[in-house]
N, C-alpha and C. Protein backbone atom coordinates (compact mmCIF):
# COMPACT_ATOMS: atom_id res chain seq x y z
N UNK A 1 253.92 21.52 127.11
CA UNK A 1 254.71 20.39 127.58
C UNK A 1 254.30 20.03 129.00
N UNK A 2 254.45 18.68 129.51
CA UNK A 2 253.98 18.07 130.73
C UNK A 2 255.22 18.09 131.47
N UNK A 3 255.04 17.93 132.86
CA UNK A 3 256.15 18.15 133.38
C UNK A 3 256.46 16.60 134.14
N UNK A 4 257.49 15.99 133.80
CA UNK A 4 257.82 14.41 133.96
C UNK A 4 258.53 13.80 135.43
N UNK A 5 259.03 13.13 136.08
CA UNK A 5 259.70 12.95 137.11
C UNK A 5 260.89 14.21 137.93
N UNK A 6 260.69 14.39 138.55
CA UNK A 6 261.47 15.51 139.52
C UNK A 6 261.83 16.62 138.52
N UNK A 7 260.22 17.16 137.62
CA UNK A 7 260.24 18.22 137.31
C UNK A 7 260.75 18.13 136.09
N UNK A 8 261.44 17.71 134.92
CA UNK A 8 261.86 17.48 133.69
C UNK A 8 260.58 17.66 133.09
N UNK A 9 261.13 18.84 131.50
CA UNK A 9 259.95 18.49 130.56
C UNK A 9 259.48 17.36 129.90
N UNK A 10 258.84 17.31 130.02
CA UNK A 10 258.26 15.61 129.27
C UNK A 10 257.18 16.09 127.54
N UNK A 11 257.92 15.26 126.43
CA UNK A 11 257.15 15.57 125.14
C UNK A 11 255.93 15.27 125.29
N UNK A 12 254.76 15.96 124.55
CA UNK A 12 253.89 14.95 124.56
C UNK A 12 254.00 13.71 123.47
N UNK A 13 253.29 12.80 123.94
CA UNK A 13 253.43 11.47 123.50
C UNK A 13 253.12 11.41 121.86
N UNK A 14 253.88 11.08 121.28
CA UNK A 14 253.91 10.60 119.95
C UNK A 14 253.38 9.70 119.07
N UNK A 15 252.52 9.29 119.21
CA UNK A 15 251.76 7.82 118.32
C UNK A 15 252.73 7.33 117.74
N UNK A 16 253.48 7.96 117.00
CA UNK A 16 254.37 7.27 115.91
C UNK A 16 255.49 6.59 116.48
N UNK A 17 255.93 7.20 117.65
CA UNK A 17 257.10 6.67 118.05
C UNK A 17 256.85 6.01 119.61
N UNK A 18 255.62 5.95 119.89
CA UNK A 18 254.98 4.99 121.18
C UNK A 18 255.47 3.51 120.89
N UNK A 19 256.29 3.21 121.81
CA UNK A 19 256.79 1.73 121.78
C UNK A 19 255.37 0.79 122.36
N UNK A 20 255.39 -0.28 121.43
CA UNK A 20 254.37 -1.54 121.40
C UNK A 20 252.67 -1.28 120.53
N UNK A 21 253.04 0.05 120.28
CA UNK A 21 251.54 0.15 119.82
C UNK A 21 251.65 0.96 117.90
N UNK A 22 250.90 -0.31 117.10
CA UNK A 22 250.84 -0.11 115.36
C UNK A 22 249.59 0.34 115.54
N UNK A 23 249.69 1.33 114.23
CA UNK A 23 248.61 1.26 113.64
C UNK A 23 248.00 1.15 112.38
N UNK A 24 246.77 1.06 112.41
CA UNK A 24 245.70 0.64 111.26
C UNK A 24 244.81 1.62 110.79
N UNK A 25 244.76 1.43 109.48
CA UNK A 25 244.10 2.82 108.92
C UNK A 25 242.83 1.84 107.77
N UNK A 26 241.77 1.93 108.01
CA UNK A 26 240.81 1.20 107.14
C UNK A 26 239.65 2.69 107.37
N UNK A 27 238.75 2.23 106.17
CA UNK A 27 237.88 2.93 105.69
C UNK A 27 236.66 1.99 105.47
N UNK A 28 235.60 2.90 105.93
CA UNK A 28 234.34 2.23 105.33
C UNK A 28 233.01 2.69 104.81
N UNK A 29 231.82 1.75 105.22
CA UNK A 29 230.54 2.87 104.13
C UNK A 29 229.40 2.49 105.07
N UNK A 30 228.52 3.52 105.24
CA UNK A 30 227.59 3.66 106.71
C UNK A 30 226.68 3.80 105.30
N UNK A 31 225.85 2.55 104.46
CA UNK A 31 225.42 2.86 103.52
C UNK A 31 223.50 2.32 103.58
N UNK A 32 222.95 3.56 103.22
CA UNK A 32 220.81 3.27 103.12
C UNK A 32 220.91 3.67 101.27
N UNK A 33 219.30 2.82 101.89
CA UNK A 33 218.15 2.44 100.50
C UNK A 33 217.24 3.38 101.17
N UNK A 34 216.52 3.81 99.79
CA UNK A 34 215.15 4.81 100.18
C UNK A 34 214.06 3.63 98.97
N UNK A 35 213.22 3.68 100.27
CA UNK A 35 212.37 2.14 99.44
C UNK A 35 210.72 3.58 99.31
N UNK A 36 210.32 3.60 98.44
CA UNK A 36 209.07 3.70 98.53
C UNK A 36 208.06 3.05 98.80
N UNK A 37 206.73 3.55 99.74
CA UNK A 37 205.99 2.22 99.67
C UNK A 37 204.76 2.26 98.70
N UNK A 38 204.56 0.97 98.84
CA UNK A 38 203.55 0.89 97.65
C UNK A 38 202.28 2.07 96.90
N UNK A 39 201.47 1.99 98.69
CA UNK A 39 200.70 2.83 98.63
C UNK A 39 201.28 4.14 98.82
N UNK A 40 200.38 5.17 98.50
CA UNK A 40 200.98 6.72 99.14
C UNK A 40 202.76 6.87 98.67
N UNK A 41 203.10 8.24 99.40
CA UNK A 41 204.20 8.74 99.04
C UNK A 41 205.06 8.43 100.03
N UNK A 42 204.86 7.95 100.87
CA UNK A 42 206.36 7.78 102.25
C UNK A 42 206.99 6.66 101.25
N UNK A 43 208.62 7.35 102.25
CA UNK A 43 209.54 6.99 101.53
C UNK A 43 210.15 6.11 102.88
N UNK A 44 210.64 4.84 102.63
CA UNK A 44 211.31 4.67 104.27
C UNK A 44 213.18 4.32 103.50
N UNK A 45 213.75 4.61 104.77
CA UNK A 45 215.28 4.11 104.59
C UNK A 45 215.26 3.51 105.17
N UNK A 46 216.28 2.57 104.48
CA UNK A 46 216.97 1.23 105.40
C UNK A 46 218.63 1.89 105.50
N UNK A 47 219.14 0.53 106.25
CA UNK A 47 220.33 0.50 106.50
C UNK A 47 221.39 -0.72 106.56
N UNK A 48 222.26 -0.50 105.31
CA UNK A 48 222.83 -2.17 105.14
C UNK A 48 223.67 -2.37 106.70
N UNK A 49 223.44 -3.40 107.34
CA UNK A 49 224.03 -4.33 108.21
C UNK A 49 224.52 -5.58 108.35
N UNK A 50 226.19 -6.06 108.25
CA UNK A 50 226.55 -7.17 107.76
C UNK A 50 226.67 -7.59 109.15
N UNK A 51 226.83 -9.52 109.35
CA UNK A 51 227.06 -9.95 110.22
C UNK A 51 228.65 -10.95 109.41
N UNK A 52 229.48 -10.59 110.41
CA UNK A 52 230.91 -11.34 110.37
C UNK A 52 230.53 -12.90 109.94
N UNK A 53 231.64 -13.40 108.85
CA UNK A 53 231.82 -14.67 109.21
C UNK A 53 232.51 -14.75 110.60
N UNK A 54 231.92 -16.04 111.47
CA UNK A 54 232.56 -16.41 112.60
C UNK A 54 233.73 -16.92 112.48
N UNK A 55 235.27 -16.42 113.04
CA UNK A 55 236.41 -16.73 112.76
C UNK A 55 236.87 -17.56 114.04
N UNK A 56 238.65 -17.96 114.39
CA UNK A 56 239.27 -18.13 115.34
C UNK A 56 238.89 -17.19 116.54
N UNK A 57 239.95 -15.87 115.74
CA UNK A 57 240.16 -14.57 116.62
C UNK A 57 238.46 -14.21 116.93
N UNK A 58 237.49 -14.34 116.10
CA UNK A 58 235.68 -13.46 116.20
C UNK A 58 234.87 -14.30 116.04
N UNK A 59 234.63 -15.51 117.48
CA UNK A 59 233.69 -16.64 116.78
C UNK A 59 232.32 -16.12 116.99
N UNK A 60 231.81 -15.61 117.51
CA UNK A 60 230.81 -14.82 118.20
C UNK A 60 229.82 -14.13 116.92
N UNK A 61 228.47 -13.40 117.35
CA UNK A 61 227.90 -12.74 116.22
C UNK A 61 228.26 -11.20 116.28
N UNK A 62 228.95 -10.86 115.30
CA UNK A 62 229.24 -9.53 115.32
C UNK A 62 228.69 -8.44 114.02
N UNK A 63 227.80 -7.95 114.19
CA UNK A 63 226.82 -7.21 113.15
C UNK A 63 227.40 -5.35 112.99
N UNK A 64 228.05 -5.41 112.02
CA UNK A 64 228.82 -4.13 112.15
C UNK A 64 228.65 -3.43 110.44
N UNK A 65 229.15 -2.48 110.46
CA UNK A 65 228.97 -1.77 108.82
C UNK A 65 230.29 -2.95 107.95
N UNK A 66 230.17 -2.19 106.93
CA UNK A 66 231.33 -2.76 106.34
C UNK A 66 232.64 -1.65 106.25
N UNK A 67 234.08 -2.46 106.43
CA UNK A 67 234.91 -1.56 106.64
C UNK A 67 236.18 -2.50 106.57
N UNK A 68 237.47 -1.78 105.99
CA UNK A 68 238.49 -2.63 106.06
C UNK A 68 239.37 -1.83 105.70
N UNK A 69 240.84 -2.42 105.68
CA UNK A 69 242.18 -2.08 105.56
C UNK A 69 242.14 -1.03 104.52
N UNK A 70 242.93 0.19 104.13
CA UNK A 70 242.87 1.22 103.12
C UNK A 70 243.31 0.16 101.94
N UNK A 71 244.74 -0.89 102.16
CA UNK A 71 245.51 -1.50 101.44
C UNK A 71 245.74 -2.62 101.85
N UNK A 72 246.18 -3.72 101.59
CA UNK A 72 246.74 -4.65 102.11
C UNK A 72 248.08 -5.63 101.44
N UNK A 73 248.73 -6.68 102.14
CA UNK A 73 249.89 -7.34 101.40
C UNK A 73 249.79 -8.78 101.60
N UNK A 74 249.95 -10.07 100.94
CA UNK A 74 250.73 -10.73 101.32
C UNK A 74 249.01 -11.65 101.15
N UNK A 75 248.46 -11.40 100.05
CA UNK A 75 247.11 -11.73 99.45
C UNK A 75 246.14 -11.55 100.57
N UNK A 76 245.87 -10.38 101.31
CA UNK A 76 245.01 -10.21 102.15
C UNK A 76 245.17 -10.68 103.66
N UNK A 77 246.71 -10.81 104.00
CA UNK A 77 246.96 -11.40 105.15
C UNK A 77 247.45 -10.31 106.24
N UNK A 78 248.10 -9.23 105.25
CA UNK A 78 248.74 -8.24 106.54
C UNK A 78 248.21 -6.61 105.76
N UNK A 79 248.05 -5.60 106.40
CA UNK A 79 247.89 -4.54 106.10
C UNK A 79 249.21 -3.77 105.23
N UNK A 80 248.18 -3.20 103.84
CA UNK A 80 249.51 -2.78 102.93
C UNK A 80 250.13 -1.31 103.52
N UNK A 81 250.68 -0.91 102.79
CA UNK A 81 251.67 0.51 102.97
C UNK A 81 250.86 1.88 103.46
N UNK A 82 249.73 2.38 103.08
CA UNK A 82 248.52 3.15 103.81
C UNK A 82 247.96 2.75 104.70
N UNK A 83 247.63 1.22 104.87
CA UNK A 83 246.90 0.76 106.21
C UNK A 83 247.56 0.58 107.54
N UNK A 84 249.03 0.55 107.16
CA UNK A 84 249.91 0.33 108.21
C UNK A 84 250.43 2.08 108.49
N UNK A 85 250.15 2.73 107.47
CA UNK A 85 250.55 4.30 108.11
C UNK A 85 251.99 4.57 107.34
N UNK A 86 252.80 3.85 106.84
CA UNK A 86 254.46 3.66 106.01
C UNK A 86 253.93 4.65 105.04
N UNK A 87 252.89 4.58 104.30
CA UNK A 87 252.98 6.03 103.29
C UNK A 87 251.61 6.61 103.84
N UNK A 88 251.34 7.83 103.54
CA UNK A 88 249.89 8.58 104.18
C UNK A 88 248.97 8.49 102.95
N UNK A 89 247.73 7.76 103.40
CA UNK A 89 246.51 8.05 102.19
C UNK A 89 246.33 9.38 102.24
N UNK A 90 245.74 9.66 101.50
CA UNK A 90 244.84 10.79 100.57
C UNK A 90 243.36 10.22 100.57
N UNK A 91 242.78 11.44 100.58
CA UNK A 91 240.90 11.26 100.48
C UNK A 91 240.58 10.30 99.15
N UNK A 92 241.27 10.38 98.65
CA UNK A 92 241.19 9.41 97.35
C UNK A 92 240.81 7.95 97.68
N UNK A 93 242.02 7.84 98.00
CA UNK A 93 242.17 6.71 98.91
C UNK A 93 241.59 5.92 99.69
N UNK A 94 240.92 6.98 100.57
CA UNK A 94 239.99 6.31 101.72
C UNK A 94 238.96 6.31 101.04
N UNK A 95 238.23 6.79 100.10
CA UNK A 95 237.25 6.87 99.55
C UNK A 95 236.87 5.64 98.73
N UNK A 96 238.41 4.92 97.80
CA UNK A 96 238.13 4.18 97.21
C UNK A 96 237.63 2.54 98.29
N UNK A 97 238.67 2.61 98.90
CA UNK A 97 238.79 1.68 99.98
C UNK A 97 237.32 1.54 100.80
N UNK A 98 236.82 2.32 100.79
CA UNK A 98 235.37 2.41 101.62
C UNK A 98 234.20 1.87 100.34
N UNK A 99 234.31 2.33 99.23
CA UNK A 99 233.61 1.64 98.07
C UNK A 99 233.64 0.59 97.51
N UNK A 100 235.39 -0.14 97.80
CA UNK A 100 236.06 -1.63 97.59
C UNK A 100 235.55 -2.36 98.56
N UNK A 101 235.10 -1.82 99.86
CA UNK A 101 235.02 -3.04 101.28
C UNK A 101 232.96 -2.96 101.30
N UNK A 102 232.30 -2.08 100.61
CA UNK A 102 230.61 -2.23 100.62
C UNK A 102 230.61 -2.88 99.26
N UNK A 103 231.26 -3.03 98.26
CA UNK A 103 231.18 -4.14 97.03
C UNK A 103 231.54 -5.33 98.03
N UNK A 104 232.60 -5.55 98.29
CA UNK A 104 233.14 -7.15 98.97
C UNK A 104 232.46 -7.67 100.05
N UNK A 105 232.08 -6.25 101.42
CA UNK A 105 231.83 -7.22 102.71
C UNK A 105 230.11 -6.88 102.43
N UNK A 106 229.60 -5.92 101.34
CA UNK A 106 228.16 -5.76 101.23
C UNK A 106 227.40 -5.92 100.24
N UNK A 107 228.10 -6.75 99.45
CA UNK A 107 227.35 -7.03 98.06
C UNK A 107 227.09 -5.70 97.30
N UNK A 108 227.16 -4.81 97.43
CA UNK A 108 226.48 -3.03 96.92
C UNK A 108 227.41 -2.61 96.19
N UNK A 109 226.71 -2.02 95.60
CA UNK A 109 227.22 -1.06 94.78
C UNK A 109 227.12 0.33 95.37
N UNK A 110 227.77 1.30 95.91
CA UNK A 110 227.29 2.75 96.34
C UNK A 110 228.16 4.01 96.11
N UNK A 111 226.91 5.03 96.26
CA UNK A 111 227.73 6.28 96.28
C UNK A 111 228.11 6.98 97.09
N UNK A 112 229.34 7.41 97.44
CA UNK A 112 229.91 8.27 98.63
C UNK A 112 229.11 9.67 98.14
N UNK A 113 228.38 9.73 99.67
CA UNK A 113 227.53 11.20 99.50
C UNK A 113 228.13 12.40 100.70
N UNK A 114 228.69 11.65 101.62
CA UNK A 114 229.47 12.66 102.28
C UNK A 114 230.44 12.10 103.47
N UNK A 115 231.61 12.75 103.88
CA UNK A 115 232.66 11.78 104.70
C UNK A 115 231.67 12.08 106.14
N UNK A 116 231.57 10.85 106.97
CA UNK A 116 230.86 11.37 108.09
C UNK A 116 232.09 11.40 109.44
N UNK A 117 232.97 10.71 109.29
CA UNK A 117 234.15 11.59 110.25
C UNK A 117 235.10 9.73 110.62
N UNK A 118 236.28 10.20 111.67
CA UNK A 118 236.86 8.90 111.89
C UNK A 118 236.70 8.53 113.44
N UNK A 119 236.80 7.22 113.58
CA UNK A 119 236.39 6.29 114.47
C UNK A 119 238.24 6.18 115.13
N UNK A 120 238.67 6.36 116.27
CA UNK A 120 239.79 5.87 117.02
C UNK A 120 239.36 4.80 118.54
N UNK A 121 239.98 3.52 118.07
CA UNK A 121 239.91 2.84 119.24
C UNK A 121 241.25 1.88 119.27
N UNK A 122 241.69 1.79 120.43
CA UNK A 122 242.37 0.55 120.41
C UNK A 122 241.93 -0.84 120.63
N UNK A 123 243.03 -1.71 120.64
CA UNK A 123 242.33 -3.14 120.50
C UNK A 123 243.70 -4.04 120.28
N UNK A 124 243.22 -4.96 120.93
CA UNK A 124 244.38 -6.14 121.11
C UNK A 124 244.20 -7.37 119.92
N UNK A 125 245.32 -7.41 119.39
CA UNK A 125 245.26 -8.47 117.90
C UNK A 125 245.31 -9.69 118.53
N UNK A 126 245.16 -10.77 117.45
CA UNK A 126 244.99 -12.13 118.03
C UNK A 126 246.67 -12.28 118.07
N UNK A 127 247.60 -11.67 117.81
CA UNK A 127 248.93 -11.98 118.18
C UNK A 127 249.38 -11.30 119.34
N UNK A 128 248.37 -10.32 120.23
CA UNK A 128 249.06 -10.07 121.73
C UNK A 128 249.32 -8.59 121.53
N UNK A 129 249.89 -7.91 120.54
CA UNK A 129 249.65 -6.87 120.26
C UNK A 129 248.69 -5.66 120.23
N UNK A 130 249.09 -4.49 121.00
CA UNK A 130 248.41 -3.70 121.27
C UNK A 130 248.60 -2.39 119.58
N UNK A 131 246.69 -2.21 119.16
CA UNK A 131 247.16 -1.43 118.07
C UNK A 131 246.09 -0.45 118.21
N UNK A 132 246.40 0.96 117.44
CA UNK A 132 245.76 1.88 117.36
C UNK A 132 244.61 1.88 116.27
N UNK A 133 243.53 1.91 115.97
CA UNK A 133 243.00 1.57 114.62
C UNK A 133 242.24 3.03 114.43
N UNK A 134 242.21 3.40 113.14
CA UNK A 134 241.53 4.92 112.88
C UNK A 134 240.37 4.28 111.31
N UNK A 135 239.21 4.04 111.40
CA UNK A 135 238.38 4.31 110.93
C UNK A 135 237.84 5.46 109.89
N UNK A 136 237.80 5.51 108.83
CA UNK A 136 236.59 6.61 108.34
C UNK A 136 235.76 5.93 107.70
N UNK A 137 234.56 6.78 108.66
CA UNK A 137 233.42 6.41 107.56
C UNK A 137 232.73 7.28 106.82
N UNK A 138 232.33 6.71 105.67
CA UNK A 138 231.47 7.93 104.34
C UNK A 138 229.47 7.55 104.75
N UNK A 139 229.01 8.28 104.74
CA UNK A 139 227.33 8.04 104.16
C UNK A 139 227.41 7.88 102.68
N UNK A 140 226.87 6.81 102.49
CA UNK A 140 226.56 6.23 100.69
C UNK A 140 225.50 5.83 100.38
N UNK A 141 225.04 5.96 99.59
CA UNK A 141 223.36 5.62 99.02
C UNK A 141 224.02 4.41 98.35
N UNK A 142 222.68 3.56 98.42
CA UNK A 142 222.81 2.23 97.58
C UNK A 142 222.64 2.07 95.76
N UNK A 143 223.30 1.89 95.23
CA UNK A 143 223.30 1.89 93.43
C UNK A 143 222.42 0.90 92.98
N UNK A 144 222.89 -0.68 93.75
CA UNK A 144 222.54 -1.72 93.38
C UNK A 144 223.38 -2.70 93.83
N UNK A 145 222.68 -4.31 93.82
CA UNK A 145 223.25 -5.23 94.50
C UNK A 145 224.09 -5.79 93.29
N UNK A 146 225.14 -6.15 93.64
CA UNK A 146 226.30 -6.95 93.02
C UNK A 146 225.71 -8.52 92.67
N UNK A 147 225.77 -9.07 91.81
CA UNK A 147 225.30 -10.13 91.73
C UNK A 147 226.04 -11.19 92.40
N UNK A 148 227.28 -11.56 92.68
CA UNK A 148 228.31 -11.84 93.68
C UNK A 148 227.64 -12.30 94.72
N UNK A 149 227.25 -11.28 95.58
CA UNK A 149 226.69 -10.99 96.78
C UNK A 149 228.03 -10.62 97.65
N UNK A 150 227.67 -10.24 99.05
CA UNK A 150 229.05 -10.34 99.52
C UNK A 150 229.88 -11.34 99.97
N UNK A 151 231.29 -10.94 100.15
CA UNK A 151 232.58 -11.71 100.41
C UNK A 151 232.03 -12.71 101.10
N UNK A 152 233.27 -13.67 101.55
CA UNK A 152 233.50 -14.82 102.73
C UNK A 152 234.04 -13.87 103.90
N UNK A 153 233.61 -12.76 104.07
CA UNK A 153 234.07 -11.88 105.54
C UNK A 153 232.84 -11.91 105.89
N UNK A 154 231.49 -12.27 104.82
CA UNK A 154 230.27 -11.66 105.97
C UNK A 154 229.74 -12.70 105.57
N UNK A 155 228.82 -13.46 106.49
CA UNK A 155 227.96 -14.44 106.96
C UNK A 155 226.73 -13.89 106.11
N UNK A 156 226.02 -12.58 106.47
CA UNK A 156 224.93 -12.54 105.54
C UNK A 156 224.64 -11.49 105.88
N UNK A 157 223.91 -10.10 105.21
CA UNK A 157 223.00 -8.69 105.34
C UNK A 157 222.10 -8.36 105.53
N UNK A 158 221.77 -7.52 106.09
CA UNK A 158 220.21 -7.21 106.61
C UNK A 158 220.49 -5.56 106.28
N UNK A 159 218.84 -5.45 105.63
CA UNK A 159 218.59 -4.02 105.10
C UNK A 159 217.36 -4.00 106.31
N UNK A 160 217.56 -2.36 107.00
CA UNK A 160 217.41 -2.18 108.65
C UNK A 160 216.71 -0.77 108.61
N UNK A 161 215.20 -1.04 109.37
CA UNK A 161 215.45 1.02 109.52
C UNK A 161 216.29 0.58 110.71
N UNK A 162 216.22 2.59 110.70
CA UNK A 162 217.43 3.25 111.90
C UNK A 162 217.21 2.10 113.01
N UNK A 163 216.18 2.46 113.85
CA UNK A 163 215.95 1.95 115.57
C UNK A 163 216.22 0.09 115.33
N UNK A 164 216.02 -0.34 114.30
CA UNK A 164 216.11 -2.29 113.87
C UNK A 164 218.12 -1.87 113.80
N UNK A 165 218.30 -1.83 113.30
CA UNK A 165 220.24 -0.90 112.87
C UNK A 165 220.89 -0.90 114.04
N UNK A 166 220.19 0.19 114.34
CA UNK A 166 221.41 1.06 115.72
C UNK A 166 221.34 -0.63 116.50
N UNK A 167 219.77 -1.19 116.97
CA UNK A 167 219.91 -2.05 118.05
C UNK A 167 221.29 -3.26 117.74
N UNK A 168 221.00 -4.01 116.24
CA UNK A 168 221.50 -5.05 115.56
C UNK A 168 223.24 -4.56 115.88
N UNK A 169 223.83 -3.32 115.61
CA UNK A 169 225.31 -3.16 115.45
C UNK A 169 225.87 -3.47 116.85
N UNK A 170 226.70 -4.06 116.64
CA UNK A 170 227.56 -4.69 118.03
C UNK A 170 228.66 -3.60 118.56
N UNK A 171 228.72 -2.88 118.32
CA UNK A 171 229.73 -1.67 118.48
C UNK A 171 229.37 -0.65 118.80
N UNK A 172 229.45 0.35 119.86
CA UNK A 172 229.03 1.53 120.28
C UNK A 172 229.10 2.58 120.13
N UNK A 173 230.45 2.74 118.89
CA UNK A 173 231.30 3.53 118.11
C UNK A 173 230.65 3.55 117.07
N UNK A 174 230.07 2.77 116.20
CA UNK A 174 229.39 1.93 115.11
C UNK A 174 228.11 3.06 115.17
N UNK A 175 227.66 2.49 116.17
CA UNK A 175 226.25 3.24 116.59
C UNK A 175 226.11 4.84 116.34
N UNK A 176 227.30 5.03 117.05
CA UNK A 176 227.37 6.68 117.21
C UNK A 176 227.42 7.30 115.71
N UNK A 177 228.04 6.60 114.74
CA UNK A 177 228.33 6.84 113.86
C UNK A 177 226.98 6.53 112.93
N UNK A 178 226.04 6.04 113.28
CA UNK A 178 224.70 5.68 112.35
C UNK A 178 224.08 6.91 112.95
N UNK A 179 223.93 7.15 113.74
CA UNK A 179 223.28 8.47 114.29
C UNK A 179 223.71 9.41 113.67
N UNK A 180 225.08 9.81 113.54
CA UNK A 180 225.51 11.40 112.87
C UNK A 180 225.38 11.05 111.34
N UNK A 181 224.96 9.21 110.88
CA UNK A 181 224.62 9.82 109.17
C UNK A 181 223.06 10.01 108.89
N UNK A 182 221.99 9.47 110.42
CA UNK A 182 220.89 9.97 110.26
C UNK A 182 220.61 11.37 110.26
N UNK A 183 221.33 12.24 111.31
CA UNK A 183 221.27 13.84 111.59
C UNK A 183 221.61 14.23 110.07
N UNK A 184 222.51 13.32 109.32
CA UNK A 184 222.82 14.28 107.52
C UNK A 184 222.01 14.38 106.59
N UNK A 185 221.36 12.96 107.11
CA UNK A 185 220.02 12.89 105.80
C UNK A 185 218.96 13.73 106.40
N UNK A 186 218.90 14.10 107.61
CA UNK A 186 217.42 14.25 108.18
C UNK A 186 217.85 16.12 108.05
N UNK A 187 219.12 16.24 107.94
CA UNK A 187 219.42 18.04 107.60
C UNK A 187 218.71 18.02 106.03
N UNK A 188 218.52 17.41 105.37
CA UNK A 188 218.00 17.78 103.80
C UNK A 188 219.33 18.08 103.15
N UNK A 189 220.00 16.69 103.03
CA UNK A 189 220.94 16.95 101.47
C UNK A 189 220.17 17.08 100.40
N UNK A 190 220.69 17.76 99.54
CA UNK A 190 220.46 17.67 98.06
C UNK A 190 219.48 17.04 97.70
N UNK A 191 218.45 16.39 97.43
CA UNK A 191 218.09 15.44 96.85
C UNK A 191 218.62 14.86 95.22
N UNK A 192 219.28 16.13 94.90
CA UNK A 192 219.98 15.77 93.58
C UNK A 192 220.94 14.95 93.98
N UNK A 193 221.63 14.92 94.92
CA UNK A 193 222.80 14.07 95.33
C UNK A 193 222.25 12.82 96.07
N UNK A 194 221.26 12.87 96.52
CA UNK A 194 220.39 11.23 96.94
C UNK A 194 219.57 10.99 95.63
């Protein structure tokens, strides 16, 4: 315990019960292709990279993974009952949600090959509001492209090696997080599982 004005114990601070600050719980997919090349045996990876449709609140170019709300309500307008934190996901959960938002914001089809950890930042909503947002992201191999293509959330995709990737993502958090799913592939998973 901290010790508060003229010596009183002071709790530590509570997320849940911190006045002015919600939070957001979305999931997403840090997802490569292993392209062979023509000649010879090298194998290169890419890395899917969406760029935002330009909005009100995000008119700007913002080139980030794909990632979104666990749940949502009110036909995609407000965060549902897991994304707002009112009931607690399960790995299930985040898992599906991370495979629902690389079909929609990435045209793909993919496989969750391993959770690579969660992202905490805050950030101010276009309503003035201060919110907590918690991220997970999975490493996923690519299945195949959706014929669809992706949602009206993304402007358009780019398949990236690493150093074209890391530069393109607008986020520094983003980044960090393409790095620890290069260190997973470059440890030698499975190849049965890639």
């Amino acid at each position: 315990m901290e010790k508060g004005k003229k010596g009183q114990k002071k709790e530590p601070l509570d997320i849940n019960q911190a006045p002015g600050i919600v939070r957001e719980f979305s999931a997403g997919g840090i997802v490569f292709k292993k392209v062979k090349e023509r000649e010879g045996r090298k194998v290169r990876i890419y890395w899917l990279v969406a760029k935002s449709s330009p909005t009100k609140g995000y008119p700007g170019n913002v080139w980030r993974f794909t990632k979104g709300w666990i749940d949502d309500c009110d036909d995609g307008q407000k965060p549902g009952p897991l994304a707002s934190g009112e009931k607690k996901a399960n790995e299930a959960d985040l898992q599906n949600a991370a495979r629902r938002e690389v079909r929609e914001e990435g045209g793909v089809e993919a496989k969750i090959i391993e959770k690579i950890g969660t992202e905490r930042y805050f950030y101010t909503s276009k309503e003035g509001g201060k919110k907590l947002k918690f991220v997970t992201f999975y490493l996923m191999r690519w299945i195949k492209d959706m014929h669809q293509g992706p949602g009206f959330e993304t402007e358009k995709v780019e398949w990236l090696e690493f150093e074209k990737a890391r530069k393109k993502l607008s986020f520094s958090g983003e980044k960090k997080f393409l790095d620890q799913a290069e260190k997973i592939l470059d440890s030698g998973i499975q190849e049965s599982l890639v």
